[in-house]
C-alpha atoms as a PDB file:
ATOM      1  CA  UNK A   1      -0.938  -8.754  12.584  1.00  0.00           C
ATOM      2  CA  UNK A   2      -2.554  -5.230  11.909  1.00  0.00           C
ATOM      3  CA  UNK A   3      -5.198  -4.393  14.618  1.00  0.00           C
ATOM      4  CA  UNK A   4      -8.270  -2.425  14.171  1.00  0.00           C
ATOM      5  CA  UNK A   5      -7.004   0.329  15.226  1.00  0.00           C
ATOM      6  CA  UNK A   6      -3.852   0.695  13.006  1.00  0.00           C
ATOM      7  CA  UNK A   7      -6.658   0.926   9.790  1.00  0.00           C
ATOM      8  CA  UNK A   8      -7.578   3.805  11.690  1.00  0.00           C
ATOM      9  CA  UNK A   9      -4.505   5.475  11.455  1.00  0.00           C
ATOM     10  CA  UNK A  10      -3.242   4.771   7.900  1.00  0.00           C
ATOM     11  CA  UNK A  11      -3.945   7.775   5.692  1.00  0.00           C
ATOM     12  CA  UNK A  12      -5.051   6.656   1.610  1.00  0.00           C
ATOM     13  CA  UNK A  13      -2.710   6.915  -0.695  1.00  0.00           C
ATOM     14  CA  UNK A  14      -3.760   7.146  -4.819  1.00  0.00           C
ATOM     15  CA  UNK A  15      -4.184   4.107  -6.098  1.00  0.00           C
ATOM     16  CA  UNK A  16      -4.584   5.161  -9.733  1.00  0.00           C
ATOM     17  CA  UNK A  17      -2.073   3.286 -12.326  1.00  0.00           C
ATOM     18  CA  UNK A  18       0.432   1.953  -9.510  1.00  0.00           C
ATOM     19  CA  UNK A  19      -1.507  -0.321  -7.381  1.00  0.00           C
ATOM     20  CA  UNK A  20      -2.880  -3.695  -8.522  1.00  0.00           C
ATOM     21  CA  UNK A  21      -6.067  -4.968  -6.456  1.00  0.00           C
ATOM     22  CA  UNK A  22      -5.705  -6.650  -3.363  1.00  0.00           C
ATOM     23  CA  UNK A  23      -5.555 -11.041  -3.441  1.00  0.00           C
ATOM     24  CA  UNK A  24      -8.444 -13.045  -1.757  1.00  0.00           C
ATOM     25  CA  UNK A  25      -5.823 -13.743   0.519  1.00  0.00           C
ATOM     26  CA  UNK A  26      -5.135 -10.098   1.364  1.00  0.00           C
ATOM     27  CA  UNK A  27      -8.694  -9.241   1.604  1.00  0.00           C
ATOM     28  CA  UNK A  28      -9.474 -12.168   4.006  1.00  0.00           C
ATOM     29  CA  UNK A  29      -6.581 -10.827   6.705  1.00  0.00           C
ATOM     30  CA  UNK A  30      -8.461  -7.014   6.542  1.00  0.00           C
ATOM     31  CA  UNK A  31     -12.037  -7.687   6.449  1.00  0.00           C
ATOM     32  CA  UNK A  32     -11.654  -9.572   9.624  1.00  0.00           C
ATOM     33  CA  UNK A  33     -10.260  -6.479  11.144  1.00  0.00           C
ATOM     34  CA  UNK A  34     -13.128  -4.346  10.395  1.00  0.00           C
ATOM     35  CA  UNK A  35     -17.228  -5.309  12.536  1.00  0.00           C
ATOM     36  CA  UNK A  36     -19.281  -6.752  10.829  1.00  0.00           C
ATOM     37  CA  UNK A  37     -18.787  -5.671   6.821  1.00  0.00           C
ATOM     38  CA  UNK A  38     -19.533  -8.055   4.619  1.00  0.00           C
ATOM     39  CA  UNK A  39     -17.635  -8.633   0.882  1.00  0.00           C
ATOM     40  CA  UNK A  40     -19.419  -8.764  -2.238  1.00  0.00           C
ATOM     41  CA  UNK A  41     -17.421  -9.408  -5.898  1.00  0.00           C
ATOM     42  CA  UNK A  42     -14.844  -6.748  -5.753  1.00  0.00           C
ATOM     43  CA  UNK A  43     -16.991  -4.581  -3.162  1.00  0.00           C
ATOM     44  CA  UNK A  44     -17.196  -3.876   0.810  1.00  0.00           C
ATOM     45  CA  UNK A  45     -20.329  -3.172   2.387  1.00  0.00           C
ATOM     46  CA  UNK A  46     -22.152  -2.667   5.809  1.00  0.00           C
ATOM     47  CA  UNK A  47     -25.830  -1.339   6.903  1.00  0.00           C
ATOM     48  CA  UNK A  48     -25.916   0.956   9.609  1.00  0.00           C
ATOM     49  CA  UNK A  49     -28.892   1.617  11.844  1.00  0.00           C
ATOM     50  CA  UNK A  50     -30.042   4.377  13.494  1.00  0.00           C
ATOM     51  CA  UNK A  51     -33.226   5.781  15.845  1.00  0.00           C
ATOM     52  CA  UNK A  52     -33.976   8.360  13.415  1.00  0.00           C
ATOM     53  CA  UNK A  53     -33.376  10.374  10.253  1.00  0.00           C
ATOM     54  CA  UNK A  54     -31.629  13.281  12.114  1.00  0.00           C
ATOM     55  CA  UNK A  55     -29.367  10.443  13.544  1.00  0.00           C
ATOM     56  CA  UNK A  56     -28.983   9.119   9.865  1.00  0.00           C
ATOM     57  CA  UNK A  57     -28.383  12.336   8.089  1.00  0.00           C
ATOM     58  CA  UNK A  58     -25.710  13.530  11.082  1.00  0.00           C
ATOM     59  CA  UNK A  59     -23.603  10.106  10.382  1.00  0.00           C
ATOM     60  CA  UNK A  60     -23.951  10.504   6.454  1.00  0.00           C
ATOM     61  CA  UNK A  61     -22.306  14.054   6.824  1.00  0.00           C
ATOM     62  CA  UNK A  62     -19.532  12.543   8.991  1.00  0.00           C
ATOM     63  CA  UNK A  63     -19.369   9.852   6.339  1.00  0.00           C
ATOM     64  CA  UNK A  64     -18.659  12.731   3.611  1.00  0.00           C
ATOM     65  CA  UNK A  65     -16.517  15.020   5.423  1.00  0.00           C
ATOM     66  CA  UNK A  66     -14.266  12.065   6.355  1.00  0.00           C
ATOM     67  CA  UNK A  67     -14.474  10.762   2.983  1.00  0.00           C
ATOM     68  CA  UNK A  68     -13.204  14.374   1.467  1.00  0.00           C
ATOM     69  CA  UNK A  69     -10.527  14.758   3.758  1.00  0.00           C
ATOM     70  CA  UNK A  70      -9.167  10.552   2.681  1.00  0.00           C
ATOM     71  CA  UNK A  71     -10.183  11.542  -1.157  1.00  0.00           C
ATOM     72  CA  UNK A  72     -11.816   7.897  -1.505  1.00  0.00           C
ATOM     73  CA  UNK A  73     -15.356   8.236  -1.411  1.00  0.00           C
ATOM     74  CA  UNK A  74     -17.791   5.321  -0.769  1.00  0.00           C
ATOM     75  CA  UNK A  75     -21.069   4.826  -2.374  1.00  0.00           C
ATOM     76  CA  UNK A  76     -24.063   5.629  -0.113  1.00  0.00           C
ATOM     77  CA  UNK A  77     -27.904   4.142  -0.046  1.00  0.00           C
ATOM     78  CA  UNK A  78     -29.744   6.106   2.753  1.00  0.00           C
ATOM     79  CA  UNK A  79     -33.291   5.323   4.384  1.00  0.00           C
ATOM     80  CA  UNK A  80     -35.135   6.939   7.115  1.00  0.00           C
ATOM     81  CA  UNK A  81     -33.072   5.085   9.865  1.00  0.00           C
ATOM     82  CA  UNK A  82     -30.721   3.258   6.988  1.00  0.00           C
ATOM     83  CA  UNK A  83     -27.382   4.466   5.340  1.00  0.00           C
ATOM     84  CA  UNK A  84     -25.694   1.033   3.659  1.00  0.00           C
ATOM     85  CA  UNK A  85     -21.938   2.294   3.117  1.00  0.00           C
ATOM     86  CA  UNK A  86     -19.845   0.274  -0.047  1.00  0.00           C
ATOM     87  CA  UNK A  87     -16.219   0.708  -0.706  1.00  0.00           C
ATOM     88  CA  UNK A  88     -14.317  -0.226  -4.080  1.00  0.00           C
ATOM     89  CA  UNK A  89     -11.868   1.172  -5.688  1.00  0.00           C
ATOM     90  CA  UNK A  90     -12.875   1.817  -8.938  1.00  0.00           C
ATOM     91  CA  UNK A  91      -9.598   3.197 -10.685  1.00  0.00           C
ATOM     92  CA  UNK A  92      -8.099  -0.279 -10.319  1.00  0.00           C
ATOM     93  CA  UNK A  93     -11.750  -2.421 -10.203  1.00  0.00           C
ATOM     94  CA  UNK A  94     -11.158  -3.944  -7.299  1.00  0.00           C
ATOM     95  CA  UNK A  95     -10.335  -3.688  -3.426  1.00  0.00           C
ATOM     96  CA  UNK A  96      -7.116  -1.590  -2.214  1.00  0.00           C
ATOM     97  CA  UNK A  97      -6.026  -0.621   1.353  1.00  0.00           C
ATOM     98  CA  UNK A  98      -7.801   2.679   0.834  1.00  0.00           C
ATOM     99  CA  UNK A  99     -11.276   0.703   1.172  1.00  0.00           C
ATOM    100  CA  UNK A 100     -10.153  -1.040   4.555  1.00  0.00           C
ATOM    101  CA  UNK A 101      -8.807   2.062   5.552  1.00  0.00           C
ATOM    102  CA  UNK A 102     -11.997   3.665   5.299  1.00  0.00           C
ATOM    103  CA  UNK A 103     -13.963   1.860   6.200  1.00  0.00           C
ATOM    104  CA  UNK A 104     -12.438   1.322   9.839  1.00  0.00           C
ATOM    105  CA  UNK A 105     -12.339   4.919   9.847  1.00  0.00           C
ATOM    106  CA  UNK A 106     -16.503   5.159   9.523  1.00  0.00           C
ATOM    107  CA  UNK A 107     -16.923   2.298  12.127  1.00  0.00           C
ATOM    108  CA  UNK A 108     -14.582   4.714  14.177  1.00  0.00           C
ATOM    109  CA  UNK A 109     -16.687   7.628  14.046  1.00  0.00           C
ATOM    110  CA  UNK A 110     -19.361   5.483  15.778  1.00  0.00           C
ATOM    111  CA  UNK A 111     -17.087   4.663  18.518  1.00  0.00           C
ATOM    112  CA  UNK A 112     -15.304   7.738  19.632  1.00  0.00           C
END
Protein backbone atom coordinates (compact mmCIF):
# COMPACT_ATOMS: atom_id res chain seq x y z
CA UNK A 1 0.00 0.00 0.00
CA UNK A 2 1.25 3.63 -0.86
CA UNK A 3 2.07 5.60 2.38
CA UNK A 4 1.70 9.22 2.92
CA UNK A 5 4.76 9.92 2.28
CA UNK A 6 5.27 8.29 -1.20
CA UNK A 7 2.30 11.08 -2.48
CA UNK A 8 4.88 13.30 -1.40
CA UNK A 9 7.35 12.22 -3.64
CA UNK A 10 5.49 11.50 -6.92
CA UNK A 11 5.97 14.41 -9.30
CA UNK A 12 2.41 15.23 -11.70
CA UNK A 13 2.41 14.14 -14.81
CA UNK A 14 -0.23 15.82 -17.70
CA UNK A 15 -3.21 14.36 -17.56
CA UNK A 16 -4.71 16.03 -20.64
CA UNK A 17 -6.23 13.45 -23.39
CA UNK A 18 -4.38 10.22 -21.93
CA UNK A 19 -5.66 9.72 -18.53
CA UNK A 20 -9.25 8.70 -17.71
CA UNK A 21 -10.48 9.79 -14.06
CA UNK A 22 -9.73 7.83 -11.20
CA UNK A 23 -12.68 4.83 -9.95
CA UNK A 24 -14.49 5.29 -6.53
CA UNK A 25 -12.44 2.50 -5.76
CA UNK A 26 -9.17 4.25 -6.57
CA UNK A 27 -10.14 7.36 -4.88
CA UNK A 28 -11.17 5.54 -1.63
CA UNK A 29 -7.37 3.82 -1.30
CA UNK A 30 -5.77 7.74 -1.71
CA UNK A 31 -7.98 9.91 0.20
CA UNK A 32 -7.31 7.79 3.18
CA UNK A 33 -3.69 8.54 2.74
CA UNK A 34 -4.03 12.18 2.88
CA UNK A 35 -5.44 14.12 6.95
CA UNK A 36 -8.35 14.97 7.04
CA UNK A 37 -9.62 16.08 3.21
CA UNK A 38 -12.82 15.45 2.56
CA UNK A 39 -14.39 14.39 -1.23
CA UNK A 40 -17.07 16.18 -2.82
CA UNK A 41 -18.60 14.99 -6.57
CA UNK A 42 -15.48 14.85 -8.57
CA UNK A 43 -13.58 17.36 -6.10
CA UNK A 44 -10.99 17.23 -3.00
CA UNK A 45 -11.12 19.68 -0.40
CA UNK A 46 -9.74 20.70 3.12
CA UNK A 47 -9.98 24.04 5.41
CA UNK A 48 -6.95 25.12 6.91
CA UNK A 49 -6.67 27.30 9.99
CA UNK A 50 -4.42 29.65 11.02
CA UNK A 51 -3.68 32.45 14.06
CA UNK A 52 -3.63 35.16 11.65
CA UNK A 53 -3.74 36.65 8.16
CA UNK A 54 0.11 36.95 7.88
CA UNK A 55 0.05 33.17 8.81
CA UNK A 56 -2.72 32.70 6.06
CA UNK A 57 -1.23 34.72 3.31
CA UNK A 58 2.52 33.01 4.03
CA UNK A 59 0.80 29.35 3.50
CA UNK A 60 -1.28 30.60 0.37
CA UNK A 61 2.12 31.68 -1.26
CA UNK A 62 3.63 28.26 -0.41
CA UNK A 63 0.40 26.86 -1.79
CA UNK A 64 1.17 28.76 -5.25
CA UNK A 65 4.76 28.38 -5.57
CA UNK A 66 4.34 24.62 -5.00
CA UNK A 67 1.48 24.54 -7.22
CA UNK A 68 3.69 26.29 -10.21
CA UNK A 69 6.51 24.17 -9.81
CA UNK A 70 3.69 20.60 -10.03
CA UNK A 71 1.74 22.71 -12.94
CA UNK A 72 -1.71 21.55 -11.26
CA UNK A 73 -3.11 24.33 -9.54
CA UNK A 74 -5.90 24.05 -6.89
CA UNK A 75 -8.69 26.40 -6.41
CA UNK A 76 -8.31 28.68 -3.35
CA UNK A 77 -11.11 30.47 -0.92
CA UNK A 78 -9.09 32.59 1.64
CA UNK A 79 -10.41 34.34 4.96
CA UNK A 80 -8.66 36.24 7.58
CA UNK A 81 -7.41 33.00 9.37
CA UNK A 82 -9.14 30.62 6.45
CA UNK A 83 -7.64 29.30 3.08
CA UNK A 84 -10.11 26.12 1.97
CA UNK A 85 -7.76 24.33 -0.73
CA UNK A 86 -9.90 22.06 -3.69
CA UNK A 87 -8.25 19.84 -6.16
CA UNK A 88 -9.86 18.47 -9.54
CA UNK A 89 -8.64 17.92 -12.50
CA UNK A 90 -10.49 19.68 -14.83
CA UNK A 91 -8.96 18.54 -18.30
CA UNK A 92 -10.41 15.09 -17.65
CA UNK A 93 -13.54 16.30 -15.07
CA UNK A 94 -12.68 14.32 -12.54
CA UNK A 95 -9.95 13.17 -9.89
CA UNK A 96 -6.32 11.99 -11.17
CA UNK A 97 -3.15 11.18 -9.13
CA UNK A 98 -2.04 14.74 -9.71
CA UNK A 99 -4.85 15.90 -7.09
CA UNK A 100 -3.62 13.30 -4.36
CA UNK A 101 -0.31 14.18 -5.20
CA UNK A 102 -0.88 17.61 -4.33
CA UNK A 103 -2.54 17.67 -2.06
CA UNK A 104 -0.15 15.53 0.30
CA UNK A 105 2.34 17.84 -0.88
CA UNK A 106 0.34 21.08 0.85
CA UNK A 107 -0.35 19.01 4.07
CA UNK A 108 3.55 18.52 3.80
CA UNK A 109 4.46 22.00 3.82
CA UNK A 110 2.69 22.20 7.23
CA UNK A 111 4.74 19.50 8.57
CA UNK A 112 8.30 20.03 7.62
Amino acid sequence: MTTFCDLTNKKCKPCEGVVQPLSQDEINILIKQLDSWVQRDQIIGKVYEFKNYYQTMAFVNAVAWLSHREDHHPDLSVSYNKCHVEYSTHAIQGLSENDFICAAKVDALLTA
